[in-house]
C-alpha atoms as a PDB file:
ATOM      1  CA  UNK A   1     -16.718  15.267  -1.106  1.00  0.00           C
ATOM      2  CA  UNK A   2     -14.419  13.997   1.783  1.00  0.00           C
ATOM      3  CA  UNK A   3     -12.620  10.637   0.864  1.00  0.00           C
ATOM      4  CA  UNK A   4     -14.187   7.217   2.144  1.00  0.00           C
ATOM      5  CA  UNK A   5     -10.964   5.034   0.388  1.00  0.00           C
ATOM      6  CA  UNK A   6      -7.240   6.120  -0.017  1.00  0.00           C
ATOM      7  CA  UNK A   7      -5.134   4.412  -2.474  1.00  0.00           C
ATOM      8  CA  UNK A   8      -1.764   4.601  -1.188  1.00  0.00           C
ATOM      9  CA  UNK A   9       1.485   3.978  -3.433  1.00  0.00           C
ATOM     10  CA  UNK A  10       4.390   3.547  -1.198  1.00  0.00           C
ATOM     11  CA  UNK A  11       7.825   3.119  -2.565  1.00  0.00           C
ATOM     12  CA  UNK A  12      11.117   4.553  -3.320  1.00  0.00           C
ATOM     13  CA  UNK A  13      11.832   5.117  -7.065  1.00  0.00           C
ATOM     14  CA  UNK A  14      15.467   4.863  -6.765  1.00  0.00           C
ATOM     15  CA  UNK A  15      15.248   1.520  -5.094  1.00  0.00           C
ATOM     16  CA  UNK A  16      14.168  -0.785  -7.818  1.00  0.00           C
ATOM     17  CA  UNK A  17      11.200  -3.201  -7.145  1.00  0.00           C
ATOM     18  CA  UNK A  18      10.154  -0.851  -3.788  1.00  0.00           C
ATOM     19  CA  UNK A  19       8.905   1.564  -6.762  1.00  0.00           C
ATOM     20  CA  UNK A  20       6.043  -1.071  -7.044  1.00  0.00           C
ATOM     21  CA  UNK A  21       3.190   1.549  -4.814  1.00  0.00           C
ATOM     22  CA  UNK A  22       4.165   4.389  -6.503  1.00  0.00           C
ATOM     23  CA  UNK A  23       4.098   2.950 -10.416  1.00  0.00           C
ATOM     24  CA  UNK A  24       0.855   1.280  -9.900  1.00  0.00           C
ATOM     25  CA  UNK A  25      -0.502   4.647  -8.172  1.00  0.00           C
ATOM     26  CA  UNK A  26       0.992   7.031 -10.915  1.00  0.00           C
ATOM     27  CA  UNK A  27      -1.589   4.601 -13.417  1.00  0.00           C
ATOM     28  CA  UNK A  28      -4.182   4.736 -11.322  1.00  0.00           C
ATOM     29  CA  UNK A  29      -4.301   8.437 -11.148  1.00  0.00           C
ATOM     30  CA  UNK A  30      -4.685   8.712 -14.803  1.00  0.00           C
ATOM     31  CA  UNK A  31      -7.815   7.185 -14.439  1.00  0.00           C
ATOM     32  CA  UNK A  32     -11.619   7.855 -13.239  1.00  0.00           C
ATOM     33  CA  UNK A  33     -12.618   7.044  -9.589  1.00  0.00           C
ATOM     34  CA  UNK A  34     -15.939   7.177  -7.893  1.00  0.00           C
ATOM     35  CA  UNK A  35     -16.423   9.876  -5.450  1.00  0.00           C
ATOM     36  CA  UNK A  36     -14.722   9.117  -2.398  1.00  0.00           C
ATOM     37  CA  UNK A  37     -11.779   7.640  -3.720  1.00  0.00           C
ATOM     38  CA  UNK A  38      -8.866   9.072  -3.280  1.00  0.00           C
ATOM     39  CA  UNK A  39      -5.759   7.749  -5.414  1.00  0.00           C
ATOM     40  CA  UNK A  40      -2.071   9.335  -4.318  1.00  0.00           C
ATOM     41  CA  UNK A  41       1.683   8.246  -4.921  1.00  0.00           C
ATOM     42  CA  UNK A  42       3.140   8.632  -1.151  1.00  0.00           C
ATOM     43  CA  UNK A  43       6.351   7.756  -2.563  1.00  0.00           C
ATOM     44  CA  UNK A  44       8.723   8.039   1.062  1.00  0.00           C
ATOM     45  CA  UNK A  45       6.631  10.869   2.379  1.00  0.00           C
ATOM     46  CA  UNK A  46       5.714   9.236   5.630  1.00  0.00           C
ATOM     47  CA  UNK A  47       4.111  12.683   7.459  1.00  0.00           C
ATOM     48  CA  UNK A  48       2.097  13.122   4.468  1.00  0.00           C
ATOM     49  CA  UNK A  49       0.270   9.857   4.495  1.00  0.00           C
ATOM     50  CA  UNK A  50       0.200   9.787   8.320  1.00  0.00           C
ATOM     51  CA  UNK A  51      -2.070  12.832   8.157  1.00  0.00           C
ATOM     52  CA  UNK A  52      -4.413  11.412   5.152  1.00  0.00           C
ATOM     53  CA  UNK A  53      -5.186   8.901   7.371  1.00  0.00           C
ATOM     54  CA  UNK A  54      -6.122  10.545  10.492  1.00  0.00           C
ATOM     55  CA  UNK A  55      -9.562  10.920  10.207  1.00  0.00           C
ATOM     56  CA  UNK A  56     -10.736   7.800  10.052  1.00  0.00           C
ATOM     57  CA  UNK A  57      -9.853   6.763   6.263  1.00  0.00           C
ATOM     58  CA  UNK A  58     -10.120   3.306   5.106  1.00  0.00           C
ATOM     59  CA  UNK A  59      -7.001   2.683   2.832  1.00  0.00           C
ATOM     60  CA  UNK A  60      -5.312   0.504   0.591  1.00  0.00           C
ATOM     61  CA  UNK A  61      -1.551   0.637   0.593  1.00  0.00           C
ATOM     62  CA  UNK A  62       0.037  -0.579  -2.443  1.00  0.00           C
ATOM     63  CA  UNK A  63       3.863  -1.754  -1.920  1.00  0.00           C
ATOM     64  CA  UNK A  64       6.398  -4.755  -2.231  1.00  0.00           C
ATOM     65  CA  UNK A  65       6.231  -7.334   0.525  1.00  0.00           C
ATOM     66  CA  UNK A  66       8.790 -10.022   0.628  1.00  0.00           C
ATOM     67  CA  UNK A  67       6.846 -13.475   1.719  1.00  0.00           C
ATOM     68  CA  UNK A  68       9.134 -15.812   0.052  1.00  0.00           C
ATOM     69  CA  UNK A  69       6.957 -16.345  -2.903  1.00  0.00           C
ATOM     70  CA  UNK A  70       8.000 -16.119  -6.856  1.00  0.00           C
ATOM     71  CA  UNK A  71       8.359 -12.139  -7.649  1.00  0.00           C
ATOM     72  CA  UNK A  72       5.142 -10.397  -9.367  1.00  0.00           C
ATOM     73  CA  UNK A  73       3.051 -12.444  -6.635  1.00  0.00           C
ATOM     74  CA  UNK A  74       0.507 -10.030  -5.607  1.00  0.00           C
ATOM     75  CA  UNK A  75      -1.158 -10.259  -1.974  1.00  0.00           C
ATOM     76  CA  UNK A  76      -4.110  -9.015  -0.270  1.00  0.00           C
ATOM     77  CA  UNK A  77      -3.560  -8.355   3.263  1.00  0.00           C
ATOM     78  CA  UNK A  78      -6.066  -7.169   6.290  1.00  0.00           C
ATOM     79  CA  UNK A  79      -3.802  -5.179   8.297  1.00  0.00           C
ATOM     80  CA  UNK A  80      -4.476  -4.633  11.901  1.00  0.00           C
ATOM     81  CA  UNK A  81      -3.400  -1.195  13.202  1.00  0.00           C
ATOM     82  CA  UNK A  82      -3.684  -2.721  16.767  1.00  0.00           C
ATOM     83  CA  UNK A  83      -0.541  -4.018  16.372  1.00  0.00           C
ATOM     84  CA  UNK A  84       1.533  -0.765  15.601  1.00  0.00           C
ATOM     85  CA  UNK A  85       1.923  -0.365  18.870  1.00  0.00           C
ATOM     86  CA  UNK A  86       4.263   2.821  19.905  1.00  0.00           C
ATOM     87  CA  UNK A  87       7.264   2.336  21.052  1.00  0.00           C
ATOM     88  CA  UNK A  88       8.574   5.210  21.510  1.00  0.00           C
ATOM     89  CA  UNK A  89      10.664   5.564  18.485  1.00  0.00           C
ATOM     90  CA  UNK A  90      10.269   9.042  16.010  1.00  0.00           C
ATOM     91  CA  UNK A  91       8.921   8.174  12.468  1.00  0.00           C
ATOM     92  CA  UNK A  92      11.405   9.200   9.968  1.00  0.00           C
ATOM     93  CA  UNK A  93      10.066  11.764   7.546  1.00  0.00           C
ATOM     94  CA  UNK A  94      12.517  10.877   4.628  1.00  0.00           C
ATOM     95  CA  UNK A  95      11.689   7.524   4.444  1.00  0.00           C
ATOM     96  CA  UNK A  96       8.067   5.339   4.380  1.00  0.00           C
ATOM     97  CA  UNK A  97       7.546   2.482   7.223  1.00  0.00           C
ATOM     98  CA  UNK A  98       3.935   1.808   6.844  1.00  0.00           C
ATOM     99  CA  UNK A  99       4.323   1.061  10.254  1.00  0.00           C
ATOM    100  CA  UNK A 100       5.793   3.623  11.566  1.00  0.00           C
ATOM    101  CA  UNK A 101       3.218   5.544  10.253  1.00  0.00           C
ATOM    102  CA  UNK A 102       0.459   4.140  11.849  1.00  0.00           C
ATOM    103  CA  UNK A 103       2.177   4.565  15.000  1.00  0.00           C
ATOM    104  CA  UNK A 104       2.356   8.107  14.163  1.00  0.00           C
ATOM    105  CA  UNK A 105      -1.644   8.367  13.235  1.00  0.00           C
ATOM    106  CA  UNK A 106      -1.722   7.072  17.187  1.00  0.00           C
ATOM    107  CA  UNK A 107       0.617   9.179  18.695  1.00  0.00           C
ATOM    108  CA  UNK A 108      -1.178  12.485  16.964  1.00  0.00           C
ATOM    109  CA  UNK A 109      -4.585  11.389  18.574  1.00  0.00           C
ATOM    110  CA  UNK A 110      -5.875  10.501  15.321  1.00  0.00           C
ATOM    111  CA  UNK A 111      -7.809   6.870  14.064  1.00  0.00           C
ATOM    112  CA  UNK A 112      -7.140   4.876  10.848  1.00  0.00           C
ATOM    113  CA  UNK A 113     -10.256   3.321   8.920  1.00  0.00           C
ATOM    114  CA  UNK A 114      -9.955  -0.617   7.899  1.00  0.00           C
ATOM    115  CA  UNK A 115      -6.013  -1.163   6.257  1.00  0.00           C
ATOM    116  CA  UNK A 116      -5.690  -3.320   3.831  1.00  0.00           C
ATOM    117  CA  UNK A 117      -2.458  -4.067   1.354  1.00  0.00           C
ATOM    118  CA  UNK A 118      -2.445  -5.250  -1.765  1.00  0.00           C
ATOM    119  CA  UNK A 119       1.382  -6.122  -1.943  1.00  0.00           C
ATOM    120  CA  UNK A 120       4.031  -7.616  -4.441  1.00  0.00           C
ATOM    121  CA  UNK A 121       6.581 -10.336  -4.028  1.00  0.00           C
ATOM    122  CA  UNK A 122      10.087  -8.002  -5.242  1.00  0.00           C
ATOM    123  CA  UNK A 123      12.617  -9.610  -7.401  1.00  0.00           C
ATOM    124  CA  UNK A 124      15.024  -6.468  -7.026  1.00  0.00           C
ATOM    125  CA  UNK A 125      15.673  -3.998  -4.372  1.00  0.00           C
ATOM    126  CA  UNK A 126      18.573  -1.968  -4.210  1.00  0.00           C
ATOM    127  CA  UNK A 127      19.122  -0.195  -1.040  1.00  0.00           C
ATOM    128  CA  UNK A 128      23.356   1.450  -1.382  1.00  0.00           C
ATOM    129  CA  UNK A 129      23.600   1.763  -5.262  1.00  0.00           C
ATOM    130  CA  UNK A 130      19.712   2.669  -5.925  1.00  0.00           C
ATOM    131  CA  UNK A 131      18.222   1.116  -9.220  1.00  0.00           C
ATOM    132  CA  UNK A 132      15.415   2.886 -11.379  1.00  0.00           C
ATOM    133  CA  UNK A 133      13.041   0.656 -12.949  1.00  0.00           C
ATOM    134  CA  UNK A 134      11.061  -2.494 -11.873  1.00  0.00           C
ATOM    135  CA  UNK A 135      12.033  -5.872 -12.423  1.00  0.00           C
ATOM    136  CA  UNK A 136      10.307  -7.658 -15.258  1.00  0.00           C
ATOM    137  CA  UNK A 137       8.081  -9.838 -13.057  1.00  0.00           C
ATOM    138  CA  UNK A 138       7.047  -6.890 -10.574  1.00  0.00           C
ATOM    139  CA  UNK A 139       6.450  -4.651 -13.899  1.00  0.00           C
ATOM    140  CA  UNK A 140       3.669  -7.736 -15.240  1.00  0.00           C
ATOM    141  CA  UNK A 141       2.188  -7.443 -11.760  1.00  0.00           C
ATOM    142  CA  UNK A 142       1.526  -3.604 -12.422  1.00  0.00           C
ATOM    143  CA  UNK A 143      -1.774  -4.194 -14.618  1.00  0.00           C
ATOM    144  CA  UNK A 144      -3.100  -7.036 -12.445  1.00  0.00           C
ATOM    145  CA  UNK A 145      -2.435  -4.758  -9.615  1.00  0.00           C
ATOM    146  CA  UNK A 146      -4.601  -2.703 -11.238  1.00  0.00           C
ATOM    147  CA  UNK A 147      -7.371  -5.014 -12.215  1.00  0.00           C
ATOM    148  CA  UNK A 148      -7.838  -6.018  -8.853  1.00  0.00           C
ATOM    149  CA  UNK A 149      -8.311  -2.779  -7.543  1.00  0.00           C
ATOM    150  CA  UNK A 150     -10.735  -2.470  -9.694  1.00  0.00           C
ATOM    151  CA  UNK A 151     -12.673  -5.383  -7.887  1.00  0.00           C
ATOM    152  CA  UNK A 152     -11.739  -4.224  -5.037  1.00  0.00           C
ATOM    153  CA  UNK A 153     -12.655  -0.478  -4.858  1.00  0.00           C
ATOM    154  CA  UNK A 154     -16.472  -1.258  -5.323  1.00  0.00           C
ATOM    155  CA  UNK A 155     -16.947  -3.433  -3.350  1.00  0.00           C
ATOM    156  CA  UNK A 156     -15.287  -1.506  -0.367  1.00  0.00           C
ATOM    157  CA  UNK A 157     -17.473   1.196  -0.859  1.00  0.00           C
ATOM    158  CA  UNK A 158     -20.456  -1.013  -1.097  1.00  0.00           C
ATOM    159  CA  UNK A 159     -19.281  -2.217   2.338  1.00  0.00           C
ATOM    160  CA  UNK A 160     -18.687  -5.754   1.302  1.00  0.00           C
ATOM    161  CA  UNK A 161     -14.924  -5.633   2.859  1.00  0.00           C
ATOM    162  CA  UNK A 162     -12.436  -8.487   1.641  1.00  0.00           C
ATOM    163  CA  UNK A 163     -11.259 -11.048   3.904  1.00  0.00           C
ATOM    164  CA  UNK A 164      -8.304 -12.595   3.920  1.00  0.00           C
ATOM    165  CA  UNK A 165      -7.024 -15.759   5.413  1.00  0.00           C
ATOM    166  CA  UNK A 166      -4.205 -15.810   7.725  1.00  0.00           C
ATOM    167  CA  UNK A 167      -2.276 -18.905   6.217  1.00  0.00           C
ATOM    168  CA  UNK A 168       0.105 -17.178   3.701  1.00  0.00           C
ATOM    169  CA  UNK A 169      -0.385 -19.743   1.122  1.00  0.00           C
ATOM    170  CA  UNK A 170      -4.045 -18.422   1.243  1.00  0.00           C
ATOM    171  CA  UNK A 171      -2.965 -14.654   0.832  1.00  0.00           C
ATOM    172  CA  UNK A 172      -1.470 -15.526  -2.571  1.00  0.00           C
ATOM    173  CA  UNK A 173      -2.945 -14.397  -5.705  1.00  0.00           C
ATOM    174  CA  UNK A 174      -2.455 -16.900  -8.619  1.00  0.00           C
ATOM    175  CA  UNK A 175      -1.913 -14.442 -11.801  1.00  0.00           C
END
């Protein structure tokens, strides 16, 4: 059966918190999914995402996303792939811009689903050194990354799409 929902981790493992996507992805694939679903670790391979999503996919990108809240706070975000407007600039294929990427999906002719992510506040990211591991707080948020996707992923495929405010205080998930 063709996918309906992606499941996206994004992340560099070297880069401490950033390896948020592809932790939480690496436990998801251990588990069961309904047909349709789709669960991969992207990691930094931009090219490879931007053609899992050219057909129309909708997806859930799981990464870190730095809002100025406490680290481990998760967020669920609508993303509008309106606004990855092309500028002209060459997606990188050794690094992940979620972006970037969606510009690319446009520039190839092709058309992304709905785009949600559900992202976490970092603590740590390391961007010269490089770090393995996630901080303590990001680590908690793996399992209630989890849970929510479990919410999440039904009701998606049911159709029943979550909305999210605009306000940022309203995008914040108490844990």
């Amino acid at each position: 059966m063709k996918p309906r929902l992606l499941i996206a981790g994004i992340g560099n493992i070297f880069f401490g918190d950033d390896a948020f996507g592809s932790e939480v992805a690496r436990e998801l694939m251990k588990r069961s999914w309904p047909d349709g679903v789709r669960v991969d670790d992207f990691g930094i391979r931009s090219y490879d995402l931007a053609y899992a999503l050219m057909d129309g996919i909708d997806a859930i990108f799981l990464d870190v996303v730095s809002r100025g809240e406490k680290p481990g706070t998760l967020y669920l975000i609508e993303l509008d792939p309106a606004q990855a407007d092309t500028d002209g600039e060459i997606p990188d294929g050794h690094s992940m811009n979620p972006v970037r990427v969606l510009q690319m999906v446009q520039s190839l002719g092709g058309k992304t689903g709905r785009l949600w992510l559900l992202g976490c506040e970092p603590g740590m990211l390391e961007d010269q050194e490089g770090a393995m591991g996630l901080s303590d707080p990001v680590q908690a948020a793996v399992p209630l990354a989890i849970k929510r996707l479990g919410s999440l992923v039904p009701d998606i495929l049911a159709g029943k799409f979550p909305v999210e405010s605009r306000e940022p205080a309203a995008l914040k998930e108490v844990s």
